[in-house]
Protein backbone atom coordinates (compact mmCIF):
# COMPACT_ATOMS: atom_id res chain seq x y z
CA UNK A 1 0.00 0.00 0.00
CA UNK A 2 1.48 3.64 -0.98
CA UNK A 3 -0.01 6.83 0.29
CA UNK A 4 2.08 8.59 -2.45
CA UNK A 5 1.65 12.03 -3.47
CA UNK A 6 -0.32 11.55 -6.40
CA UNK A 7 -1.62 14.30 -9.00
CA UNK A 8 -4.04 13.70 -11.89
CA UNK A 9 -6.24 16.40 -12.37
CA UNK A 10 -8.19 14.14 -14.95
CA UNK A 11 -9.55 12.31 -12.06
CA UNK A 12 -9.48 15.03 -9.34
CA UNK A 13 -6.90 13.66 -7.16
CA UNK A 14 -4.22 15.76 -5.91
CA UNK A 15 -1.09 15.38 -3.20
CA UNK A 16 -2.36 13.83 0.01
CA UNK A 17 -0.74 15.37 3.20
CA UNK A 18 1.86 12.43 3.87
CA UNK A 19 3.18 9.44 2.60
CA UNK A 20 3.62 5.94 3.45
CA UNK A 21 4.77 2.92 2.01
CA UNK A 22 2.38 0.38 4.54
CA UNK A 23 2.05 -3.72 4.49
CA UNK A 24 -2.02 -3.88 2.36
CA UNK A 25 -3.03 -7.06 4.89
CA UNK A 26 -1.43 -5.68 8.31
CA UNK A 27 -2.34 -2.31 8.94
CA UNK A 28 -4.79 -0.24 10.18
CA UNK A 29 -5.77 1.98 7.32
CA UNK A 30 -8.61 3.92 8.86
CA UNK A 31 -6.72 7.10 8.99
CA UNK A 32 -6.53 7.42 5.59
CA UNK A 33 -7.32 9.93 2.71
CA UNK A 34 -5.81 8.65 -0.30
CA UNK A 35 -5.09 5.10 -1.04
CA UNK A 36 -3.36 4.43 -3.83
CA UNK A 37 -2.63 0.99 -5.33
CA UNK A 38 -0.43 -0.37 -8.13
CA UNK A 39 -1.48 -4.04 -7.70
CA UNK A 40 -2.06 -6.91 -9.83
CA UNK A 41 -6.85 -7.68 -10.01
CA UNK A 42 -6.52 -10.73 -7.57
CA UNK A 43 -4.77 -8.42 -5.31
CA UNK A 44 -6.97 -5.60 -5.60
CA UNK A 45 -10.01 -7.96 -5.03
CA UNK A 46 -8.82 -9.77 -1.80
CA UNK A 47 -8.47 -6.12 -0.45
CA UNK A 48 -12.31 -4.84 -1.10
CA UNK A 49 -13.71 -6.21 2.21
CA UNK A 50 -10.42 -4.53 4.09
CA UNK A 51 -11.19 -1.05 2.35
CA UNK A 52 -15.15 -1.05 2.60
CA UNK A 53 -14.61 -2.07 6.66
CA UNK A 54 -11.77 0.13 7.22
CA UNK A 55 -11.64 3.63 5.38
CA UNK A 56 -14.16 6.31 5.64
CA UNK A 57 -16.66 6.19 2.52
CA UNK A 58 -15.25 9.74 1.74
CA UNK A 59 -11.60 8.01 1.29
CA UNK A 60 -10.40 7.82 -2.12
CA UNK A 61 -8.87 4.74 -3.52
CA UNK A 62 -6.85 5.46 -6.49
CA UNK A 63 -5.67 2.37 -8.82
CA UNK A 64 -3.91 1.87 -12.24
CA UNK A 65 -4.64 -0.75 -14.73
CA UNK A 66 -6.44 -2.97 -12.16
CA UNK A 67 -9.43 -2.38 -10.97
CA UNK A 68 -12.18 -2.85 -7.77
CA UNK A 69 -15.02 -4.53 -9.50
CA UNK A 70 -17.00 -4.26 -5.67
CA UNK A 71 -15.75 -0.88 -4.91
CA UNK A 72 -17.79 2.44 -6.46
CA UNK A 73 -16.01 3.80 -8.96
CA UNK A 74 -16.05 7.58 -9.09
CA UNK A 75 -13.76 8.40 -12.45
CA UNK A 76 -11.95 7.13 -14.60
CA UNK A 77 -9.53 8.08 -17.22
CA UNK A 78 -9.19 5.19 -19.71
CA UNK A 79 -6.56 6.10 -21.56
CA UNK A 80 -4.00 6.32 -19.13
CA UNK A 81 -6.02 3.31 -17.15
CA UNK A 82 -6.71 4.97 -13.72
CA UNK A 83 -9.48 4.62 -11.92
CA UNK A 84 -10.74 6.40 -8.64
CA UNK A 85 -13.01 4.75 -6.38
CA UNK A 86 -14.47 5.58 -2.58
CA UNK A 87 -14.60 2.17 -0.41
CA UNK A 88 -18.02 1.52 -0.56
CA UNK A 89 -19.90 -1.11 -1.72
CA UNK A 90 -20.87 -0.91 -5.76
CA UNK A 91 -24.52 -1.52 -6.12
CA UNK A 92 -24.51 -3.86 -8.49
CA UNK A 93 -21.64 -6.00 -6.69
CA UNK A 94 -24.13 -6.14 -4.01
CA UNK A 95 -26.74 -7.60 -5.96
């Protein structure tokens, strides 16, 4: 997991206050802002349920190339393949 500073005004995400390079599966993520992950889809999946139980619904999770099928997606910007969600539940993965 990366809290990076991040900045792509296509999706409206700009620098978060601080950075951290964290284990995804070990730690308490609850105080975050900005998530942003660079992982491979089965990766990104097994770490819905930690997100949607864990960050605020406000928090955005930022990915590239892979995406969070459960997760509501917010924007995207296909050609450069990122994709900004918030960490709740999609309503039609819930279905």
């Amino acid at each position: 997991l990366s809290l990076v500073p991040v900045v792509d005004h296509s999706i409206g995400v700009t620098r978060p206050r601080q950075s951290y390079l964290w284990q995804f599966f070990t730690k308490d993520l609850s105080g975050a802002d900005v998530v942003t992950c660079y992982l491979l889809q089965n990766t990104n999946e097994k770490l819905q349920g930690k997100f949607t139980q864990e960050l605020d619904p406000n928090t955005r999770v930022v990915t590239n190339a892979f995406t969070f099928p459960k997760l509501r997606l917010i924007r995207q910007n296909y050609k450069d393949r990122i994709f900004l969600y918030h960490p709740v539940q999609n309503q039609a993965a819930s279905e």
